[in-house]
PDB file of N, CA and C in Angstrom:
ATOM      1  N   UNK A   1     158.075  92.325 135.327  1.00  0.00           N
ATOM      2  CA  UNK A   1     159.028  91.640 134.480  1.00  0.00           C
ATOM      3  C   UNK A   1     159.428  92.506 133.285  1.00  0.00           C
ATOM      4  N   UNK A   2     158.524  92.959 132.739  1.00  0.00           N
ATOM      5  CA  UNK A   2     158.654  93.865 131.721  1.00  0.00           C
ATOM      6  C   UNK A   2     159.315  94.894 131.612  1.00  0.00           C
ATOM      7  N   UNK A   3     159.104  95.811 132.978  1.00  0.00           N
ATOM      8  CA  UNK A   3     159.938  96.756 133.763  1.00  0.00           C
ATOM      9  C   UNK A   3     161.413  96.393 133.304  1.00  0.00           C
ATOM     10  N   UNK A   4     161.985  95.315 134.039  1.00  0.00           N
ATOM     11  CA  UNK A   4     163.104  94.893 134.018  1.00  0.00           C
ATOM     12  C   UNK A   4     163.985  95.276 132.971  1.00  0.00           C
ATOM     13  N   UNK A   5     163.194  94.231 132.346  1.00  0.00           N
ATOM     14  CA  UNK A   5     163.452  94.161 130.616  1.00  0.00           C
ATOM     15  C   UNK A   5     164.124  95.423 129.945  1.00  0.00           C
ATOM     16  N   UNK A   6     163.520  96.519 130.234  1.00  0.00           N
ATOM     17  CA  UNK A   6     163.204  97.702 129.520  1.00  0.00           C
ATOM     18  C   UNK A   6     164.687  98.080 130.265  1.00  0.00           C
ATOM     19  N   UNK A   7     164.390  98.136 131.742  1.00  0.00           N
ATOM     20  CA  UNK A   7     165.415  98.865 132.387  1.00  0.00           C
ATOM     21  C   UNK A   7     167.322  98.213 132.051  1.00  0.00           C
ATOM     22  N   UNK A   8     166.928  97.265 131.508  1.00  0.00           N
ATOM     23  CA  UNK A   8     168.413  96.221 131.153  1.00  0.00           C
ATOM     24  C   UNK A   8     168.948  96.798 129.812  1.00  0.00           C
ATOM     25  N   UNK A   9     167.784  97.107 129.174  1.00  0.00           N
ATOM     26  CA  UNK A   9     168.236  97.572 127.550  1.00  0.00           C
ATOM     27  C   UNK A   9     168.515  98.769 127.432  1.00  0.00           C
ATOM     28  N   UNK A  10     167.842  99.854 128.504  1.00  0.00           N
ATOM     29  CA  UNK A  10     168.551 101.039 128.557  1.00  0.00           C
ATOM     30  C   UNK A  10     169.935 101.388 129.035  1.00  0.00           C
ATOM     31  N   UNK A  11     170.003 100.478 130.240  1.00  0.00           N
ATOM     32  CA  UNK A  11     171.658 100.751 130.711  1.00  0.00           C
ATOM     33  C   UNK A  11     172.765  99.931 129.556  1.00  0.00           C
ATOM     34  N   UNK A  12     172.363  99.205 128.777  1.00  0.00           N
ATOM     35  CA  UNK A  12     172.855  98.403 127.634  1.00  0.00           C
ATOM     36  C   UNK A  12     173.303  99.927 126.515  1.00  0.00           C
ATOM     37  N   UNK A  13     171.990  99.965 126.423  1.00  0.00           N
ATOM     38  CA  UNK A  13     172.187 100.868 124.987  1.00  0.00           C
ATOM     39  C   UNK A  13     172.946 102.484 125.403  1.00  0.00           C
ATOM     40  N   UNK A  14     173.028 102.642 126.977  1.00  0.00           N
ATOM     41  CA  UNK A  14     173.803 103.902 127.239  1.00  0.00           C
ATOM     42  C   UNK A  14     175.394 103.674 127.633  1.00  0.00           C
ATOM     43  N   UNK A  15     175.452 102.248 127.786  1.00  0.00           N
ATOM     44  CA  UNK A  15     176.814 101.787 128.283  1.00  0.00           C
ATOM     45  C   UNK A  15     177.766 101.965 126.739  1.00  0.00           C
ATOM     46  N   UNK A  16     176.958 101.616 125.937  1.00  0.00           N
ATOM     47  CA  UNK A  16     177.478 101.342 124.410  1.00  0.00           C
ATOM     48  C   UNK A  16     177.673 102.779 124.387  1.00  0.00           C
ATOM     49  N   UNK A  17     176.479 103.786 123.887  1.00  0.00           N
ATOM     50  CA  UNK A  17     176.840 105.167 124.007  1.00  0.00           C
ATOM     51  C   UNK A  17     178.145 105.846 124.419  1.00  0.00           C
ATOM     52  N   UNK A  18     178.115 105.782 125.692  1.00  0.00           N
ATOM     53  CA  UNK A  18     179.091 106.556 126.874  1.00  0.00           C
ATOM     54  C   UNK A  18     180.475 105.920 126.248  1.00  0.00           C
ATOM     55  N   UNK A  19     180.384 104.432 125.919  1.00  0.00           N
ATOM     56  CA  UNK A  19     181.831 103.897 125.445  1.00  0.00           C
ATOM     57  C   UNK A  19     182.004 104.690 124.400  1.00  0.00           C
ATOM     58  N   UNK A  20     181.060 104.496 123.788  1.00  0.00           N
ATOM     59  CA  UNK A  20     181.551 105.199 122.290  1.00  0.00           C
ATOM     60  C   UNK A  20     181.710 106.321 122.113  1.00  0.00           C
ATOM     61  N   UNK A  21     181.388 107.084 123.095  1.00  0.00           N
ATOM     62  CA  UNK A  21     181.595 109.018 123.141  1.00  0.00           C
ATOM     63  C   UNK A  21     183.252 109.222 123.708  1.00  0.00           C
ATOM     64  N   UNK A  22     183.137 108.401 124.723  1.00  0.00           N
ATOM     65  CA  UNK A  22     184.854 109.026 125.404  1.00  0.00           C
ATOM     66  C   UNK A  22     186.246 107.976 124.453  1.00  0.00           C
ATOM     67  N   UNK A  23     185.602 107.264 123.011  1.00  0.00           N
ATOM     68  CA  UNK A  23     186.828 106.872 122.106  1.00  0.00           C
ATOM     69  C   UNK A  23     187.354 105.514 122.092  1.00  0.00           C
ATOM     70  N   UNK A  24     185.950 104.739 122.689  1.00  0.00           N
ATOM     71  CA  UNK A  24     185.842 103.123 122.892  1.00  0.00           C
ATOM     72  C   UNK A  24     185.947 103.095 120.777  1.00  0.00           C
ATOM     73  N   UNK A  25     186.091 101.842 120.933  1.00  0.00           N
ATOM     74  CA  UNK A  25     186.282 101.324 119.497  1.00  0.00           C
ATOM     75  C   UNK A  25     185.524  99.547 119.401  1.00  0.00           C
ATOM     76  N   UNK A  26     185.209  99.100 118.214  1.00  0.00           N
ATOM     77  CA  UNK A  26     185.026  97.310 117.888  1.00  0.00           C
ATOM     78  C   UNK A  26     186.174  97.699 117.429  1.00  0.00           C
ATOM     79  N   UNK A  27     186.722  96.630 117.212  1.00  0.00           N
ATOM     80  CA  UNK A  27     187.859  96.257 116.498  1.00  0.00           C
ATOM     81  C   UNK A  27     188.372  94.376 115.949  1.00  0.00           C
ATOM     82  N   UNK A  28     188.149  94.220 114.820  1.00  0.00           N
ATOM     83  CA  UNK A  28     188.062  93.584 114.150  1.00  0.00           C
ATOM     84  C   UNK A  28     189.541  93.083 113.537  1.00  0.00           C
ATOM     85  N   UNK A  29     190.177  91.890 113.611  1.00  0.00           N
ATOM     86  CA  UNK A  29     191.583  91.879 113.353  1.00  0.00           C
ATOM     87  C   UNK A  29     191.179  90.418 111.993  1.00  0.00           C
ATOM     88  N   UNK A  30     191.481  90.807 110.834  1.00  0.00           N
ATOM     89  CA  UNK A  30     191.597  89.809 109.745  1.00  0.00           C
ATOM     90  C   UNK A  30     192.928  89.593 109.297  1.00  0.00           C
ATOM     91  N   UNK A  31     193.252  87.945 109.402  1.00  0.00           N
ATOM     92  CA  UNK A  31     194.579  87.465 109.510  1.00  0.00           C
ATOM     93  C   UNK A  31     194.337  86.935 107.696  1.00  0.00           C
ATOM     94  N   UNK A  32     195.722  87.699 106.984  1.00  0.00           N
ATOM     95  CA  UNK A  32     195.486  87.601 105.805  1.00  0.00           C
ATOM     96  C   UNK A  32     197.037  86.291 105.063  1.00  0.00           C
ATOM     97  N   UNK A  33     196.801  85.325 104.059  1.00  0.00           N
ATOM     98  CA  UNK A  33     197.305  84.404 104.419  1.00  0.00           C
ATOM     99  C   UNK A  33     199.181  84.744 104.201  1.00  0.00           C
ATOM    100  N   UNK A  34     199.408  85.768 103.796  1.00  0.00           N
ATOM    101  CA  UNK A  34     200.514  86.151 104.223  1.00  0.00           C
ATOM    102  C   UNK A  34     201.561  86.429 104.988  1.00  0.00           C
ATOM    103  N   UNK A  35     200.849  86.236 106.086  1.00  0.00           N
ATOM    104  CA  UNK A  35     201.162  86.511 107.436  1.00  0.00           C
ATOM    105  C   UNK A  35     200.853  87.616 107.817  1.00  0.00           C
ATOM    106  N   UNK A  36     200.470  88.581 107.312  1.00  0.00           N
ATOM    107  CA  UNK A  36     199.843  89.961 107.597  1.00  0.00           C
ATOM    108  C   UNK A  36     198.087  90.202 107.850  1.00  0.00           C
ATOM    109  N   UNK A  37     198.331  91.325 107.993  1.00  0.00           N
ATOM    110  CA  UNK A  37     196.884  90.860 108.757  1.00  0.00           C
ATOM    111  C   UNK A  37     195.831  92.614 108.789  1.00  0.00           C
ATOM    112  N   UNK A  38     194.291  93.272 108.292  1.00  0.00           N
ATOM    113  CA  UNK A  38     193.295  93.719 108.470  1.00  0.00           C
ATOM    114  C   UNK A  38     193.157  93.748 109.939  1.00  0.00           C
ATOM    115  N   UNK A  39     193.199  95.420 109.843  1.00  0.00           N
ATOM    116  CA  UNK A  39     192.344  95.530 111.176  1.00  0.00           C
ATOM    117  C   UNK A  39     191.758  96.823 111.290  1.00  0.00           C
ATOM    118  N   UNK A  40     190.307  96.131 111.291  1.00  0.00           N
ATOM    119  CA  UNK A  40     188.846  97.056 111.222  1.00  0.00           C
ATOM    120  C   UNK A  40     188.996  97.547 112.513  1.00  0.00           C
ATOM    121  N   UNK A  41     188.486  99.194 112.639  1.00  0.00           N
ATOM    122  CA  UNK A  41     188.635  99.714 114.145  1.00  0.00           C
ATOM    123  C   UNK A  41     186.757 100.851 113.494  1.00  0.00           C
ATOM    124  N   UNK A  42     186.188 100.139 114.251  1.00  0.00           N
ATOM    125  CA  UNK A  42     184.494 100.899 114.184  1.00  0.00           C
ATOM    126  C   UNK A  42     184.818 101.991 115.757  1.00  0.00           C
ATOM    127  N   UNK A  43     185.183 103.019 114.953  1.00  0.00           N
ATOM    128  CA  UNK A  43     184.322 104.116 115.866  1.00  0.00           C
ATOM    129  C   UNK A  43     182.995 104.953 116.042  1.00  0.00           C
ATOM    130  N   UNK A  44     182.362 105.830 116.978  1.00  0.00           N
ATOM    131  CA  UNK A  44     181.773 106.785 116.318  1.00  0.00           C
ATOM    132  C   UNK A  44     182.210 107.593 115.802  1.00  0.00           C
ATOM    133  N   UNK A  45     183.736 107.979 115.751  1.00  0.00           N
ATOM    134  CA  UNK A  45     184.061 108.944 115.209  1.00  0.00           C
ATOM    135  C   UNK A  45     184.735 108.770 113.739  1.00  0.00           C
ATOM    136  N   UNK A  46     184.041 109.090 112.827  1.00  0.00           N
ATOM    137  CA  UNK A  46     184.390 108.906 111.728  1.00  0.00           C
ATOM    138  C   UNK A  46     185.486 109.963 110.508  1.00  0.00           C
ATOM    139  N   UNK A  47     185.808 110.674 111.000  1.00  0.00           N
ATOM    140  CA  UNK A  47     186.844 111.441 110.800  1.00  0.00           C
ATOM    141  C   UNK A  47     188.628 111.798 111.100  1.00  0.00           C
ATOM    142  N   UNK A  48     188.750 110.293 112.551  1.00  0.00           N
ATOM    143  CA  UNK A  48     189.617 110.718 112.641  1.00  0.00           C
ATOM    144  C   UNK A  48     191.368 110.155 111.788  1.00  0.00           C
ATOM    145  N   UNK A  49     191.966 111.136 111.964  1.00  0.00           N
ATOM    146  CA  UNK A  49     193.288 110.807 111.154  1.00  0.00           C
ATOM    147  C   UNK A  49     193.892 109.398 111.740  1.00  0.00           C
ATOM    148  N   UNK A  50     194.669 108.627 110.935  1.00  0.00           N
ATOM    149  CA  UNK A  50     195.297 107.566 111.631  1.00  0.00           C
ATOM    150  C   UNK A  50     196.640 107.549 112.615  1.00  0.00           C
ATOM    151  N   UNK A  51     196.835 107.045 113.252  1.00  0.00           N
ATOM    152  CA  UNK A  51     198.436 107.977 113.851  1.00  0.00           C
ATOM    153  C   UNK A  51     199.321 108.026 113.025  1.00  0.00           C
ATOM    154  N   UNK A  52     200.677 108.176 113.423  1.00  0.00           N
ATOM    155  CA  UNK A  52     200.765 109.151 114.739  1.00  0.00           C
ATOM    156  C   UNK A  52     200.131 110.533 114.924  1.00  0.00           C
ATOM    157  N   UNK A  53     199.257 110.840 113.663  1.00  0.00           N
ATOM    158  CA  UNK A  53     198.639 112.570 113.989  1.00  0.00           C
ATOM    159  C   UNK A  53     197.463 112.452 114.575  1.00  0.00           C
ATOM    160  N   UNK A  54     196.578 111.054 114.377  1.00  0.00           N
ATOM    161  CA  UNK A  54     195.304 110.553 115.392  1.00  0.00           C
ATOM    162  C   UNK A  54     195.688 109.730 116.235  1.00  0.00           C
ATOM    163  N   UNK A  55     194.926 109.646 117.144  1.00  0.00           N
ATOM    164  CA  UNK A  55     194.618 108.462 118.551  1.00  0.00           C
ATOM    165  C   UNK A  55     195.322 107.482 117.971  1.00  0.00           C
ATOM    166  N   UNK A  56     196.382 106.850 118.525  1.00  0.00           N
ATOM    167  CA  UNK A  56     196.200 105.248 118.594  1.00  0.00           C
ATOM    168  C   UNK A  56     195.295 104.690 119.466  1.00  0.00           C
ATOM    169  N   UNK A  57     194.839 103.106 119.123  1.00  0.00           N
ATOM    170  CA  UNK A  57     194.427 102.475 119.869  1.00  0.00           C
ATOM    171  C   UNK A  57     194.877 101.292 120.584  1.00  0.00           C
ATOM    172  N   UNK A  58     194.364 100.700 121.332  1.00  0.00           N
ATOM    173  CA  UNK A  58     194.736  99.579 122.322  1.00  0.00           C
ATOM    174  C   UNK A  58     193.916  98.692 122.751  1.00  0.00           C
ATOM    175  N   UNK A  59     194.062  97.836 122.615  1.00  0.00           N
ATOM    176  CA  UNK A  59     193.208  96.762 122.988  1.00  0.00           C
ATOM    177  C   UNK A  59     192.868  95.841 124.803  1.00  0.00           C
ATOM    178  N   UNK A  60     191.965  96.197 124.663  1.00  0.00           N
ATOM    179  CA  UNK A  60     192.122  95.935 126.557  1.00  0.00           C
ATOM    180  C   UNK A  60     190.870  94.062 126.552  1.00  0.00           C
ATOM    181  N   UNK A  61     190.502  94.136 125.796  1.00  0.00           N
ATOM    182  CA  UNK A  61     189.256  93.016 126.135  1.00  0.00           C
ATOM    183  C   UNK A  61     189.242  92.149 124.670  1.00  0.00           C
ATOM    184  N   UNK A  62     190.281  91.003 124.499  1.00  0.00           N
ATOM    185  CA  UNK A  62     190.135  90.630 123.489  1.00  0.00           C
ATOM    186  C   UNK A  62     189.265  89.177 123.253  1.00  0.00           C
ATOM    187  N   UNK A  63     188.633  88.917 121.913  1.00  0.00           N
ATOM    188  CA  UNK A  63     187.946  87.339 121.905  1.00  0.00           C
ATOM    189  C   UNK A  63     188.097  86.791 120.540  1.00  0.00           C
ATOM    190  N   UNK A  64     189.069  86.199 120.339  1.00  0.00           N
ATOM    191  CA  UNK A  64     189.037  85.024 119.160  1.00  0.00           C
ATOM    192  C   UNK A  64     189.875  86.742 117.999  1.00  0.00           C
ATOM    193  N   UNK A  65     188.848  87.063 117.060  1.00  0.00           N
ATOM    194  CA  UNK A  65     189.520  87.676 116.500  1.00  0.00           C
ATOM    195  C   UNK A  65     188.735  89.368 116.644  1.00  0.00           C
ATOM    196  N   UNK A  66     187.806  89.552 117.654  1.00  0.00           N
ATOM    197  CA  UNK A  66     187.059  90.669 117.783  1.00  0.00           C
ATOM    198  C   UNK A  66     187.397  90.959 119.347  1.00  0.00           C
ATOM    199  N   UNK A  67     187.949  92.390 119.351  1.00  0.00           N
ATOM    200  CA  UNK A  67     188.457  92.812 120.694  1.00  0.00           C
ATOM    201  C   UNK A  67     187.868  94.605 120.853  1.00  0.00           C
ATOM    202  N   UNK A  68     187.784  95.052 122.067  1.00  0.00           N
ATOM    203  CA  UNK A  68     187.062  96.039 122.516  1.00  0.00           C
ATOM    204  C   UNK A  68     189.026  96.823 122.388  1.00  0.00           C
ATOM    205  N   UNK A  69     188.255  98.023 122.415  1.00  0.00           N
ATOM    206  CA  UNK A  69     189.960  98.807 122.594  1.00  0.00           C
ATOM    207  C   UNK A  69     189.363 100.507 122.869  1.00  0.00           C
ATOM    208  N   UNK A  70     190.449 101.215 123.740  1.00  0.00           N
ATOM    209  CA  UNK A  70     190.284 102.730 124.015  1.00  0.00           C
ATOM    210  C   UNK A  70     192.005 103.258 123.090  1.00  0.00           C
ATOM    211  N   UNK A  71     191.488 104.836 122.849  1.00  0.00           N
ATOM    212  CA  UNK A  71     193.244 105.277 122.522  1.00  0.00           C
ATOM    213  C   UNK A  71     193.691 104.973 123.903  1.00  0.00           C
ATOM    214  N   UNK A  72     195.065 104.979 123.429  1.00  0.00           N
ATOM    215  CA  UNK A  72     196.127 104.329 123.747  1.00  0.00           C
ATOM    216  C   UNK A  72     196.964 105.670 125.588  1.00  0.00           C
ATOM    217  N   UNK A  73     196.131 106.577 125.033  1.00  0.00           N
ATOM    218  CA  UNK A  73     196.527 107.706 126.240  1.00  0.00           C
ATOM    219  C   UNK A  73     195.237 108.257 126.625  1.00  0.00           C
ATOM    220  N   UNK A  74     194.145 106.651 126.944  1.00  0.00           N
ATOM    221  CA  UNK A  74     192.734 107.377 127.281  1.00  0.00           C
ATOM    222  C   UNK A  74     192.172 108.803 127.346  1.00  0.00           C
ATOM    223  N   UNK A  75     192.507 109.709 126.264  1.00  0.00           N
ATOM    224  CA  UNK A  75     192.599 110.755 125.791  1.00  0.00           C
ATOM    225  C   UNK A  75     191.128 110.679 124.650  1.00  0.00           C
ATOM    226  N   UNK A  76     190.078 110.792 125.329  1.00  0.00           N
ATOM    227  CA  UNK A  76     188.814 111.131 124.235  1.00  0.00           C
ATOM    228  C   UNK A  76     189.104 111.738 122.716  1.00  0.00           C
ATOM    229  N   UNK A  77     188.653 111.140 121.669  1.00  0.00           N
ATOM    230  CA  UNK A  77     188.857 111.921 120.746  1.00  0.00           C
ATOM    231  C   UNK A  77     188.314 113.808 120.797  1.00  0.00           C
ATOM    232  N   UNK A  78     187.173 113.703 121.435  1.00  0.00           N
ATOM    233  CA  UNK A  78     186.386 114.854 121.182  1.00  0.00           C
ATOM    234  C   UNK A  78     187.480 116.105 121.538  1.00  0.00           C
ATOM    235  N   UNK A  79     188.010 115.838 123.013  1.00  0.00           N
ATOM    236  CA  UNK A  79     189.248 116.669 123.507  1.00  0.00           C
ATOM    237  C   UNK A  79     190.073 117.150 122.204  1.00  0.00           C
ATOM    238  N   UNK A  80     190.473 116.512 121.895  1.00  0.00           N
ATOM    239  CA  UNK A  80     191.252 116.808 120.425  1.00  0.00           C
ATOM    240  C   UNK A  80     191.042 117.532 119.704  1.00  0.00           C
ATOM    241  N   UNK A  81     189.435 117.159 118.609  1.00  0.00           N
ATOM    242  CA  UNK A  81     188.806 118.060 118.126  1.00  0.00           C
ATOM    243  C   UNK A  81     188.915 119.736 119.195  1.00  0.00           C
ATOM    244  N   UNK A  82     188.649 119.913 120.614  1.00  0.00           N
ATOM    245  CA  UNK A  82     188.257 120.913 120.755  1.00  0.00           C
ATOM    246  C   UNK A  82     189.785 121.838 121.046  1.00  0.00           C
ATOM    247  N   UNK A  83     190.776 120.936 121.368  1.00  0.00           N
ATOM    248  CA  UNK A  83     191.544 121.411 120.672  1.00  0.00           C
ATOM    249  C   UNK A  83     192.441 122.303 119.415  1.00  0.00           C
ATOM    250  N   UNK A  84     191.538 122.303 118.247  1.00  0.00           N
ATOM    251  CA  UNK A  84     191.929 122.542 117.064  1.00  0.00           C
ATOM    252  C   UNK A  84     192.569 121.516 116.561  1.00  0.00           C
ATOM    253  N   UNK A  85     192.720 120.282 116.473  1.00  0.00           N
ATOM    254  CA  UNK A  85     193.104 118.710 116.028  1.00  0.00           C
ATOM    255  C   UNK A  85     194.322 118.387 116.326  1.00  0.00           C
ATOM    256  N   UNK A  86     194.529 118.870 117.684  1.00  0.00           N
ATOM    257  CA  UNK A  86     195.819 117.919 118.450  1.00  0.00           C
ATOM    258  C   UNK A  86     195.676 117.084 119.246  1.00  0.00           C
ATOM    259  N   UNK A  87     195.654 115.804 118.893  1.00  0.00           N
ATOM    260  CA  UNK A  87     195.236 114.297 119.429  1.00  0.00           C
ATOM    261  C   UNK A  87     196.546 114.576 120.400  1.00  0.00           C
TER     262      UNK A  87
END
């Protein structure tokens, strides 16, 4: 049983990983009473520019006001970087 356990939290905690290496994002949308609206985008990558000179993103898996999202030309950030910083 224990086995299990262990083996569930590793493919958990590498699924999160792997998302988050090839430019997965949280993304967080706060509706502000203006009609405008916050939106938190948690990457691992903490450097990058906002567009159009960085990744856009896209939202593929949304819930209430917290949705999963990849850039927008499933284009890894890292590619970019090795680029010399052409997203």
């Amino acid at each position: 049983m224990i086995k299990w356990i262990v083996r569930i939290a590793i493919i958990v905690i590498w699924s999160i990983c792997i998302y988050g290496f090839l430019g997965g994002s949280f993304v967080y949308r706060e509706n502000l009473p203006n009609g405008r609206y916050n939106l938190y985008i948690l990457t691992m990558y903490k450097t990058l520019p906002p567009p159009p000179k960085g990744p856009s993103y896209c939202n593929f898996l949304t819930a209430g006001a917290y949705a999963l999202a990849l850039p927008c030309d499933l284009k890894p950030p890292f590619l970019g970087w090795l680029q010399g910083g052409k997203y």
